[in-house]
C-alpha atoms as a PDB file:
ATOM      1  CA  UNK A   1     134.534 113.671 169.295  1.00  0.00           C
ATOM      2  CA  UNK A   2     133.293 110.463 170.560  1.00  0.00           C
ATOM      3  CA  UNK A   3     130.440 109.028 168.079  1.00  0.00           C
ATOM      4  CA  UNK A   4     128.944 106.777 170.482  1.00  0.00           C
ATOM      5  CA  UNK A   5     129.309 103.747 168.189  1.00  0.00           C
ATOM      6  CA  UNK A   6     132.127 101.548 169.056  1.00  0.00           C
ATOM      7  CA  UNK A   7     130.867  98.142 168.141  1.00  0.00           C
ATOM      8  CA  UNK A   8     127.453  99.405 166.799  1.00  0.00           C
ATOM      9  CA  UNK A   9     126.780  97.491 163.516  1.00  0.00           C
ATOM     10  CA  UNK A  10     126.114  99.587 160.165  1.00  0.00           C
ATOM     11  CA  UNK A  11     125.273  98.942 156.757  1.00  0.00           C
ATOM     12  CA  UNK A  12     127.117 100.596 153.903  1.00  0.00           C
ATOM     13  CA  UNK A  13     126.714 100.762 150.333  1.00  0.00           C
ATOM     14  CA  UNK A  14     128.797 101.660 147.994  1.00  0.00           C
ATOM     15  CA  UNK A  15     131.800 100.860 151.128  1.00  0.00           C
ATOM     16  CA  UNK A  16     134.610  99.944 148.369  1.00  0.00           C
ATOM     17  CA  UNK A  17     135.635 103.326 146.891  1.00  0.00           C
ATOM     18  CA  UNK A  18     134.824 106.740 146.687  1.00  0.00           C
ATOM     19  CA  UNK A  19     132.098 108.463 148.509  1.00  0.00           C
ATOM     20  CA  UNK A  20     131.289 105.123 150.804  1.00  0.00           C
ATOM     21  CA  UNK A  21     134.752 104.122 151.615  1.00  0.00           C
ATOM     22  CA  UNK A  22     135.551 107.374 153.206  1.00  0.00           C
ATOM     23  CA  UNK A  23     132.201 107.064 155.468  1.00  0.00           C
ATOM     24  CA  UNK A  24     132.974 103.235 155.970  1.00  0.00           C
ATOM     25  CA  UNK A  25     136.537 104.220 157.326  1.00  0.00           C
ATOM     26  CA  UNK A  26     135.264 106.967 159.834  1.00  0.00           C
ATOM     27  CA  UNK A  27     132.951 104.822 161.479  1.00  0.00           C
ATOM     28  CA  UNK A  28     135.732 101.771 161.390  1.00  0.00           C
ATOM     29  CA  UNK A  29     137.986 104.422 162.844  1.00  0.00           C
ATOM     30  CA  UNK A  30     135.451 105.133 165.971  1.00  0.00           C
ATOM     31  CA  UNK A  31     135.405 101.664 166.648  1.00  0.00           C
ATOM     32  CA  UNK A  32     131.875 100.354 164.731  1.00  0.00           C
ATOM     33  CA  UNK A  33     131.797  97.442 162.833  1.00  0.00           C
ATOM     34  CA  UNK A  34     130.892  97.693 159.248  1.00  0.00           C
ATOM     35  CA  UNK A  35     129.040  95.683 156.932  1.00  0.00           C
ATOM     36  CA  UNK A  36     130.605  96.709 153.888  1.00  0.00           C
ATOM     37  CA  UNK A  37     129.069  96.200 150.691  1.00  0.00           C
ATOM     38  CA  UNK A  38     130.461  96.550 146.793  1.00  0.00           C
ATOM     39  CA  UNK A  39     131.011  95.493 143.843  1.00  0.00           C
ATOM     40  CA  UNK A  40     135.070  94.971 143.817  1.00  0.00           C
ATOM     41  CA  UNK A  41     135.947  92.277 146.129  1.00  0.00           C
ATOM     42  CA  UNK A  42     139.864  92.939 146.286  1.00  0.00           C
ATOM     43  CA  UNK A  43     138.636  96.307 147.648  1.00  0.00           C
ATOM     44  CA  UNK A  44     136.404  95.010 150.012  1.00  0.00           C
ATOM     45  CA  UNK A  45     139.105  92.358 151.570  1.00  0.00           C
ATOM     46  CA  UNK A  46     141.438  95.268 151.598  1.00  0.00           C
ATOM     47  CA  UNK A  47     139.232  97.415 154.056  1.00  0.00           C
ATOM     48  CA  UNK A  48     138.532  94.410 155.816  1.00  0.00           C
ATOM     49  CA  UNK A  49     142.541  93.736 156.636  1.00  0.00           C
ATOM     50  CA  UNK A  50     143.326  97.233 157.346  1.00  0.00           C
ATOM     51  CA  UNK A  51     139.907  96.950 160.009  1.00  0.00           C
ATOM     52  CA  UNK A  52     140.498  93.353 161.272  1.00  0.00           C
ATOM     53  CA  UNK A  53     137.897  92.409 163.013  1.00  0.00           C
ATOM     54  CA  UNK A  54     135.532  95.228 162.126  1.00  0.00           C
ATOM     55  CA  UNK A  55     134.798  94.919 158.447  1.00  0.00           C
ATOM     56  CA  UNK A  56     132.059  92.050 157.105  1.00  0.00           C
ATOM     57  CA  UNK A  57     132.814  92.189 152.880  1.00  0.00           C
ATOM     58  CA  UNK A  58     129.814  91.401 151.268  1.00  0.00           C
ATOM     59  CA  UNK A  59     130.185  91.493 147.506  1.00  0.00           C
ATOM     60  CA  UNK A  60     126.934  92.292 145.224  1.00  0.00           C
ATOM     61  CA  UNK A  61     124.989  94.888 142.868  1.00  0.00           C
ATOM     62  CA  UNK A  62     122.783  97.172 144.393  1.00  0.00           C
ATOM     63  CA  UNK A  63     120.793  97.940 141.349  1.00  0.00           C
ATOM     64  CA  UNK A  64     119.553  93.559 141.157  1.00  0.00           C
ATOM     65  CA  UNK A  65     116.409  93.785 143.244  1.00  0.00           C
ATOM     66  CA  UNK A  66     117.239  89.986 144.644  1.00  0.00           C
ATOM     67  CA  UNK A  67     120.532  91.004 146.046  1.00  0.00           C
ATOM     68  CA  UNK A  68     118.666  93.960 147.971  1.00  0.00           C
ATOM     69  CA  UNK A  69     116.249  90.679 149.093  1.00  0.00           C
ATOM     70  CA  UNK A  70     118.925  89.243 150.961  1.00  0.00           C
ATOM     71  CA  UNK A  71     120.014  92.036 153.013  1.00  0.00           C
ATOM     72  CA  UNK A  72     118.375  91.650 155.855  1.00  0.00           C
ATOM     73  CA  UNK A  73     120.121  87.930 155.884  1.00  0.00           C
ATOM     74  CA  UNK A  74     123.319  89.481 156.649  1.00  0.00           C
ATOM     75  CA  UNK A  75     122.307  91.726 159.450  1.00  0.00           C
ATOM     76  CA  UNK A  76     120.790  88.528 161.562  1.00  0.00           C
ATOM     77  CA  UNK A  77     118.978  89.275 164.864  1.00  0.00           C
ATOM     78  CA  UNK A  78     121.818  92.126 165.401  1.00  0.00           C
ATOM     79  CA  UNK A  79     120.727  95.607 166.143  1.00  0.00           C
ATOM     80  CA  UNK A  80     121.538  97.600 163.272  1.00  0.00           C
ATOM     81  CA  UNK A  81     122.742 101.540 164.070  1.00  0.00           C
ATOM     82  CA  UNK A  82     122.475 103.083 160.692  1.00  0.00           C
ATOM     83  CA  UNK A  83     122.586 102.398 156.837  1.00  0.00           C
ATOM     84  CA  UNK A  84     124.565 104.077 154.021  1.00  0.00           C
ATOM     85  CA  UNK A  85     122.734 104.142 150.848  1.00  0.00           C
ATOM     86  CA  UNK A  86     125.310 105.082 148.245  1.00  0.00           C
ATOM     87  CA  UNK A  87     126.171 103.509 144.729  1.00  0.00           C
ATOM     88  CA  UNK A  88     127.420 105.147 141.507  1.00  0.00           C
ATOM     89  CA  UNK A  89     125.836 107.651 139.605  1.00  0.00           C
ATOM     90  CA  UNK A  90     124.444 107.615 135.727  1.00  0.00           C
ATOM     91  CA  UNK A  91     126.878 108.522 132.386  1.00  0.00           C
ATOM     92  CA  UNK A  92     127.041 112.137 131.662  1.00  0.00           C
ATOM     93  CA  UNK A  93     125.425 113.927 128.892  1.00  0.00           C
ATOM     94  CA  UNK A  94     123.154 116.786 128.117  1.00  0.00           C
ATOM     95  CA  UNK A  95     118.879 116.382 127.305  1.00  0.00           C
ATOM     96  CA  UNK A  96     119.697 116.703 123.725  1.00  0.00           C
ATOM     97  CA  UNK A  97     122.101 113.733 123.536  1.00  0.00           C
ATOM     98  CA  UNK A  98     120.582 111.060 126.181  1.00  0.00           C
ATOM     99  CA  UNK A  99     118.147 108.673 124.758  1.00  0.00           C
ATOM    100  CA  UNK A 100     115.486 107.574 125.922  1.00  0.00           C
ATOM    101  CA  UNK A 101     116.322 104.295 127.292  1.00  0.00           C
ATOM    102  CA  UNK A 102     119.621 105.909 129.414  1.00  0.00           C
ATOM    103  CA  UNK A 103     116.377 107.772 131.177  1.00  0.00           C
ATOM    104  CA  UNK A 104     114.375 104.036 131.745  1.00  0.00           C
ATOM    105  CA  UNK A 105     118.143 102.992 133.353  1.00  0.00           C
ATOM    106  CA  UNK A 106     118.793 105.899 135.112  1.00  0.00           C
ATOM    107  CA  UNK A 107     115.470 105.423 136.936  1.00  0.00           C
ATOM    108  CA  UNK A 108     116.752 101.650 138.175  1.00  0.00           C
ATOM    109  CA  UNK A 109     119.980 102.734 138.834  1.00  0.00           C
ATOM    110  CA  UNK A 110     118.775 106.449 140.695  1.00  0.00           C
ATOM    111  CA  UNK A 111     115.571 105.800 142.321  1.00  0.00           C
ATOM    112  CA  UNK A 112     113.693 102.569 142.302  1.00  0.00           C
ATOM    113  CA  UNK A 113     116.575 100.011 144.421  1.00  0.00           C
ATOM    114  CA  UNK A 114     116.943 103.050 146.545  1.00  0.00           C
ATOM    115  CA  UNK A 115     113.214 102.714 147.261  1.00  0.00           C
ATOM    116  CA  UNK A 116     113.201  98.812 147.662  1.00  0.00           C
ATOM    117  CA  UNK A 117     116.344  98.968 149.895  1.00  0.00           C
ATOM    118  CA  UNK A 118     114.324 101.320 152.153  1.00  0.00           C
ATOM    119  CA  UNK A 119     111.384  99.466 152.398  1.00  0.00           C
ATOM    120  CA  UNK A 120     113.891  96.412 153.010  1.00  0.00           C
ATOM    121  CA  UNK A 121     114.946  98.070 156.043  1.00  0.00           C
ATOM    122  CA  UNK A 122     112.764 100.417 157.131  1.00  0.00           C
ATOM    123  CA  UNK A 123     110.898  97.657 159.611  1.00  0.00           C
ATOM    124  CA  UNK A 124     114.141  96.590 161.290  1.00  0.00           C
ATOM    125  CA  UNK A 125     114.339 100.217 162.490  1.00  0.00           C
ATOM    126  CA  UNK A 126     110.474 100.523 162.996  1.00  0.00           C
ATOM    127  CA  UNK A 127     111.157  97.358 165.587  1.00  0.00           C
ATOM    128  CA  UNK A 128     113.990  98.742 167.447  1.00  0.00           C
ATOM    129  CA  UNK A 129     112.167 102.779 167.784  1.00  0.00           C
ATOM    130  CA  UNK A 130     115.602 103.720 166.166  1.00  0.00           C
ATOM    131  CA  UNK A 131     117.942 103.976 163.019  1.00  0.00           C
ATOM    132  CA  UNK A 132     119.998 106.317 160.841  1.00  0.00           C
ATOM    133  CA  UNK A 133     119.575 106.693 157.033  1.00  0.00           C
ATOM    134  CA  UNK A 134     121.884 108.650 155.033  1.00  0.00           C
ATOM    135  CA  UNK A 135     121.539 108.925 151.568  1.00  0.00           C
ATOM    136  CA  UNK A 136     124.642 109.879 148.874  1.00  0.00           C
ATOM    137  CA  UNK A 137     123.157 112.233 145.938  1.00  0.00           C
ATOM    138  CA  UNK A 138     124.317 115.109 144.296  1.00  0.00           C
ATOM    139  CA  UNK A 139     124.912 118.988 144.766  1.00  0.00           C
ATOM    140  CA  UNK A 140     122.624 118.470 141.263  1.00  0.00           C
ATOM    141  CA  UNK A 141     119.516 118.394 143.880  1.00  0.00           C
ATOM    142  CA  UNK A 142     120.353 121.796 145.092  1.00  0.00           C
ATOM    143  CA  UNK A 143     122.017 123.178 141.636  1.00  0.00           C
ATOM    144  CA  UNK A 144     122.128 121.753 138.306  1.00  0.00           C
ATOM    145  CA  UNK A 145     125.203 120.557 136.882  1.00  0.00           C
ATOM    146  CA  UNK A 146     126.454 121.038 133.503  1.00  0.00           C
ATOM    147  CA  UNK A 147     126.235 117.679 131.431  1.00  0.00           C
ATOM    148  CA  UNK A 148     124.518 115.706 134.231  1.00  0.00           C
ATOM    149  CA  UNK A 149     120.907 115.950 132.947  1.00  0.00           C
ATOM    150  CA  UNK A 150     120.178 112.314 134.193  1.00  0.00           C
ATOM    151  CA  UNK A 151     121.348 113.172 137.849  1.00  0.00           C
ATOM    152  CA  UNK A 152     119.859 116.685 137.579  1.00  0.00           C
ATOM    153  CA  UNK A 153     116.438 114.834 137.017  1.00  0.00           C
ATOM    154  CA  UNK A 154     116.070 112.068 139.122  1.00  0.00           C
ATOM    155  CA  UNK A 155     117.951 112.482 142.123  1.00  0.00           C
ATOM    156  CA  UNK A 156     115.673 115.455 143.196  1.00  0.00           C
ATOM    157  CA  UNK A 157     113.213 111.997 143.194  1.00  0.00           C
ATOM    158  CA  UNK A 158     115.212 110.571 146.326  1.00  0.00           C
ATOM    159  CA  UNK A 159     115.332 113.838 148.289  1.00  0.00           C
ATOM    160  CA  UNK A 160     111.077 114.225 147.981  1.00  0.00           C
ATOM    161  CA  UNK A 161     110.700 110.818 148.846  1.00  0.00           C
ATOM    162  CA  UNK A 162     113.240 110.788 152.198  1.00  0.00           C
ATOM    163  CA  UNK A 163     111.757 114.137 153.034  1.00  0.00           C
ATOM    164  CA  UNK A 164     108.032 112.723 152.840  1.00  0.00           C
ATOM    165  CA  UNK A 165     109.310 109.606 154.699  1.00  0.00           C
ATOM    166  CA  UNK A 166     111.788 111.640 157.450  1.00  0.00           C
ATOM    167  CA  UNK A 167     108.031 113.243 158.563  1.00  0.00           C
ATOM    168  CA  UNK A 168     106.043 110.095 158.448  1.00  0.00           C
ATOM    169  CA  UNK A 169     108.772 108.146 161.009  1.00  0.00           C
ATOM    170  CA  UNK A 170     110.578 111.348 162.894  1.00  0.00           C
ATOM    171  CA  UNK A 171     108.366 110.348 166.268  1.00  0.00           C
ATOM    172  CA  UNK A 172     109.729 107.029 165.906  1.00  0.00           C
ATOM    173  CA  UNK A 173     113.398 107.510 166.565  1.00  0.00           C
ATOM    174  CA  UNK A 174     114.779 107.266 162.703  1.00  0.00           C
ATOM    175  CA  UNK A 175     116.514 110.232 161.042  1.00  0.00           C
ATOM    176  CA  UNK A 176     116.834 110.386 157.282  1.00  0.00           C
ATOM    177  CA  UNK A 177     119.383 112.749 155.576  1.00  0.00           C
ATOM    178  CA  UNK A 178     120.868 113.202 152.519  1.00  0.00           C
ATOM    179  CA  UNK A 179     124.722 114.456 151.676  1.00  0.00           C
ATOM    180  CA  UNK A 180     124.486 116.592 148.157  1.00  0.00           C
ATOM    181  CA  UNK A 181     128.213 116.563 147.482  1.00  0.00           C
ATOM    182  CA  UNK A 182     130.321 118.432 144.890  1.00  0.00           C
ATOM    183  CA  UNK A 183     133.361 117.551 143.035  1.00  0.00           C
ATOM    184  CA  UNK A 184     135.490 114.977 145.095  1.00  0.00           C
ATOM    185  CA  UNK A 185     138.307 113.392 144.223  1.00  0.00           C
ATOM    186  CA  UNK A 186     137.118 110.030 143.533  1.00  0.00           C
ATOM    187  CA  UNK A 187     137.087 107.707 140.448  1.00  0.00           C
ATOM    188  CA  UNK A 188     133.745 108.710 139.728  1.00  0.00           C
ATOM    189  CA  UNK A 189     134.646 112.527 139.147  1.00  0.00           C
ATOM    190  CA  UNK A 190     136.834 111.473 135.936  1.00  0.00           C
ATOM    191  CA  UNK A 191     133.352 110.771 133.659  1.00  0.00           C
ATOM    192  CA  UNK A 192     132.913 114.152 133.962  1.00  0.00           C
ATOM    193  CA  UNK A 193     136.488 115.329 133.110  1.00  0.00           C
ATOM    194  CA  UNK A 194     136.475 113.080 130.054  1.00  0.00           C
ATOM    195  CA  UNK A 195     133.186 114.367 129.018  1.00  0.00           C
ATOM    196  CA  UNK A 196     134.935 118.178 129.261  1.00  0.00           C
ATOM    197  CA  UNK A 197     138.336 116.789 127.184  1.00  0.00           C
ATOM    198  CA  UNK A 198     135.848 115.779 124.829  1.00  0.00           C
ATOM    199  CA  UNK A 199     133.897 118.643 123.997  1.00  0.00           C
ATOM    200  CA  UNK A 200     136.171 120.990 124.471  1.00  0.00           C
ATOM    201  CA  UNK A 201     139.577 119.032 122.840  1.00  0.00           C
ATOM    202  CA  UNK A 202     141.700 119.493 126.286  1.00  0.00           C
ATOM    203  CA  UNK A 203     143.308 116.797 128.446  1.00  0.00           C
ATOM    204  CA  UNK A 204     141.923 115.174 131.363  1.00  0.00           C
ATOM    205  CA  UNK A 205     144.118 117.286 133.695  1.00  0.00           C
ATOM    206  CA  UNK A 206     143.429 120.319 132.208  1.00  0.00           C
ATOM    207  CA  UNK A 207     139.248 119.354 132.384  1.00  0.00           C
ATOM    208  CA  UNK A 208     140.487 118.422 136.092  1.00  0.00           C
ATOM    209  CA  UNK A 209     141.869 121.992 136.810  1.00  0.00           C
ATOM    210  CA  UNK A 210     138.820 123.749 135.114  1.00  0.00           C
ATOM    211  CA  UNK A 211     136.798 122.294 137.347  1.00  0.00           C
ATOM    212  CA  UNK A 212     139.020 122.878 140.548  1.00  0.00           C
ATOM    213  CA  UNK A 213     139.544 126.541 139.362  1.00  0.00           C
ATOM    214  CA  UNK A 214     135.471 127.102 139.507  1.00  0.00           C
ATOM    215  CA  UNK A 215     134.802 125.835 143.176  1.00  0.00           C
ATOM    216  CA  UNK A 216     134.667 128.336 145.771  1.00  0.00           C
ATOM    217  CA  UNK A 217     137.717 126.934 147.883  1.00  0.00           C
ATOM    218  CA  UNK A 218     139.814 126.094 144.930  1.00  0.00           C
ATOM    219  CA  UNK A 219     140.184 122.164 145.457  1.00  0.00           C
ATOM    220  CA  UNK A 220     138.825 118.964 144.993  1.00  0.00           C
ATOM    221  CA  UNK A 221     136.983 117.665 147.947  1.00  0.00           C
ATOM    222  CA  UNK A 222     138.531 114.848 150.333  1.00  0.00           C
ATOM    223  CA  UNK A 223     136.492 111.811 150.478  1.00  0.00           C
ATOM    224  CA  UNK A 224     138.045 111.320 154.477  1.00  0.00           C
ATOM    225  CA  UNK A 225     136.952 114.726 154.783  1.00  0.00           C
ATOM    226  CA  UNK A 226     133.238 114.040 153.413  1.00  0.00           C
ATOM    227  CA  UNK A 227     132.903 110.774 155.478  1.00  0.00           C
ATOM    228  CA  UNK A 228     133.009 112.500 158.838  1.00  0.00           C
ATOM    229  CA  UNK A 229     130.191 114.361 158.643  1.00  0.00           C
ATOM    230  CA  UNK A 230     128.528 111.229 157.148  1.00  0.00           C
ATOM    231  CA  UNK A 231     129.609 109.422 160.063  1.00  0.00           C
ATOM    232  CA  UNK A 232     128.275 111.957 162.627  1.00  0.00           C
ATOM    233  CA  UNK A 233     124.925 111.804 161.003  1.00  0.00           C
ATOM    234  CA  UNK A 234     124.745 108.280 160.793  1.00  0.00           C
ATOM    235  CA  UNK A 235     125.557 108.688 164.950  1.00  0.00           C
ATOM    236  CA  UNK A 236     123.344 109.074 167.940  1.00  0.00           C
ATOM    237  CA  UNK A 237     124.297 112.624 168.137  1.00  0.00           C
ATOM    238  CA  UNK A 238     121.871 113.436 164.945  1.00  0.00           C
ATOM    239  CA  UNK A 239     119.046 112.656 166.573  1.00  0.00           C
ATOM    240  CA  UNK A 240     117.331 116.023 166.307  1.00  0.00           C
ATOM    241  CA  UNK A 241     118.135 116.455 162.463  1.00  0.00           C
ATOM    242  CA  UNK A 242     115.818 114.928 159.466  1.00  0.00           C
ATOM    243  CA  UNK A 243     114.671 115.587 156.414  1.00  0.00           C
ATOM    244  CA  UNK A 244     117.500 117.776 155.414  1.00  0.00           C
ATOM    245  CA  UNK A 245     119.848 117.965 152.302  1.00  0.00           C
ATOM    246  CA  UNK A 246     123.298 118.580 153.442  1.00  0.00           C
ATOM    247  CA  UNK A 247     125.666 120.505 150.190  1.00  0.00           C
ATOM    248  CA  UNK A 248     129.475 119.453 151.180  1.00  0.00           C
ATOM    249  CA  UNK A 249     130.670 121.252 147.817  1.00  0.00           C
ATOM    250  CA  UNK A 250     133.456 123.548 148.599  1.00  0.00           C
ATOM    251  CA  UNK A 251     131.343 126.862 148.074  1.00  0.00           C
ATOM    252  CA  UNK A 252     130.022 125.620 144.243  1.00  0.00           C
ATOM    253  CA  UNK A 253     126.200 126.330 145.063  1.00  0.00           C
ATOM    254  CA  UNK A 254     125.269 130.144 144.773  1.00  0.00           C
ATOM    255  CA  UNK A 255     121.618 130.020 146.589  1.00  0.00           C
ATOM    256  CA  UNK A 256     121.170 131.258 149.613  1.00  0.00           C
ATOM    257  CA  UNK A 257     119.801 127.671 150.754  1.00  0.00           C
ATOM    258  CA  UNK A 258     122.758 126.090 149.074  1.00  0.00           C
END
C-alpha cells in the first residue's frame, strides 16, 4: 500500500531502538523523511546511513522539559505530517516493593513530558487544519501486567488525556491514537525477564520462553511488524480514526474490547 507520504516530514521519538525504530523505518521505507530523535547517537547515525538523505539525527532526553522547548526549532517553517511520541518505560516491580519516589519519577518519565511535548506541538497542527499523533503505551492500559505496577498506573493517564484531546480537535483535521503493545522483542522486554529470573531463580531464556509460551500466538512480537501499523496511522489514510487504543499483543488480552 502506498502511504501517501513520500517526502512528508515526521517527528519520532524514541527513533533509535525498539518500538520507534521499527515505525521510523516504515515510514523511511515509503519514502518520508524522518526526524529521528534518541538518546544513542551511534544508533541514530546508523539509521541515518542506511536512509541517506531521509533521516535528520537529533540526539536528546525526552524526559528534560528544555530539550522538548527546542523542538519546534528543528521542524522550521516545514509542514510537519505526524509525530511519534514514544520513549522507554519505568523499572518493574510490584505496589508492595516500589517506593514512593519511583511513583514521583514515573510520573515525569510517563505522563507530564508527554503532556508538554503535546502542547509543544499541538499549534503547529492547529495552523496547518492537520496532523497525526500516535502515542507508544502499554497493553497495561487495556490489561494489567504482572510486576509493572508503575506502567499499570500511569499510562491509563495518557490514554484519558489523548482521548479527551482526540474530541476537542477531531473537526480540525488531527487524529490522536495510541498503540498498547505486548511483549516485543526489543531491549526493553529483558527488565521484565530479569525481574522473572529473579523471583523465580530461572535464567533469562527460560523467563524469555515463559513469557512466549503465555501469548496467544506463541511468539515474541516483531518490532518491523508493529511499525507498520504505526506508520499507517501516522498516514493520511487514518483520517477517520481517533481516540482509540490499538492492543498489537499477539492474543495476550482476554476482554472482549482487548
Amino acid at each position: 500500500m502506498d502511504l501517501k507520504i513520500k517526502d512528508k516530514v515526521f517527528i519520532v521519538m524514541g527513533a533509535s531502538s525498539g518500538l520507534g525504530k521499527g515505525v521510523a523505518t516504515n515510514l523511511l521505507n515509503d519514502g518520508a523523511k524522518v526526524i529521528a530523535i534518541g538518546r544513542d547517537p551511534a544508533k541514530l547515525k546508523a539509521l541515518s546511513i542506511a536512509f541517506p538523505g531521509q533521516v535528520e539525527p537529533v540526539s536528546g532526553n525526552s524526559f528534560d522539559p528544555g530539550f522538548i522547548e527546542k523542538i519546534p526549532g528543528f521542524i522550521g517553517d516545514r509542514y510537519l505530517s505526524g509525530l511519534l511520541v514514544n520513549a522507554g518505560g519505568p523499572p518493574a516491580g510490584s505496589f508492595l516493593e516500589t517506593p514512593l519516589e519511583n511513583w514521583d519519577q514515573a510520573y515525569h518519565h510517563i505522563l507530564r513530558w508527554k503532556v508538554q511535548l503535546t502542547q509543544t506541538i499541538l499549534p503547529i497542527f492547529r495552523k496547518q487544519r492537520y496532523g497525526r499523533i500516535l502515542y507508544i503505551e502499554s497493553v497495561s492500559v487495556k490489561q494489567p501486567v504482572e510486576r509493572l505496577v508503575l506502567s499499570n498506573s500511569l499510562r491509563m493517564a495518557v490514554v484519558g488525556f489523548v482521548k479527551t484531546l482526540s474530541q476537542e480537535i477531531a473537526a480540525e483535521g488531527i487524529t490522536l491514537n495510541v498503540l498498547a503493545p505486548g511483549f516485543h522483542d526489543t531491549p526493553a522486554a529483558a527488565r521484565l525477564y530479569k525481574k522473572r529470573s529473579e523471583i523465580e531463580g530461572i535464567s533469562m531464556e527460560e523467563a524469555k520462553q515463559q513469557y512466549e509460551h503465555e501469548i496467544a500466538v506463541g511468539r515474541m512480537g516483531d518490532t518491523l511488524e508493529f511499525g507498520m501499523l504505526g506508520a499507517w496511522l501516522l498516514s493520511p489514510h487514518s483520517g477517520y480514526i481517533t481516540g482509540q487504543t490499538f492492543s498489537v499483543d499477539g492474543g495476550s488480552v482476554k476482554g472482549m474490547m482487548g
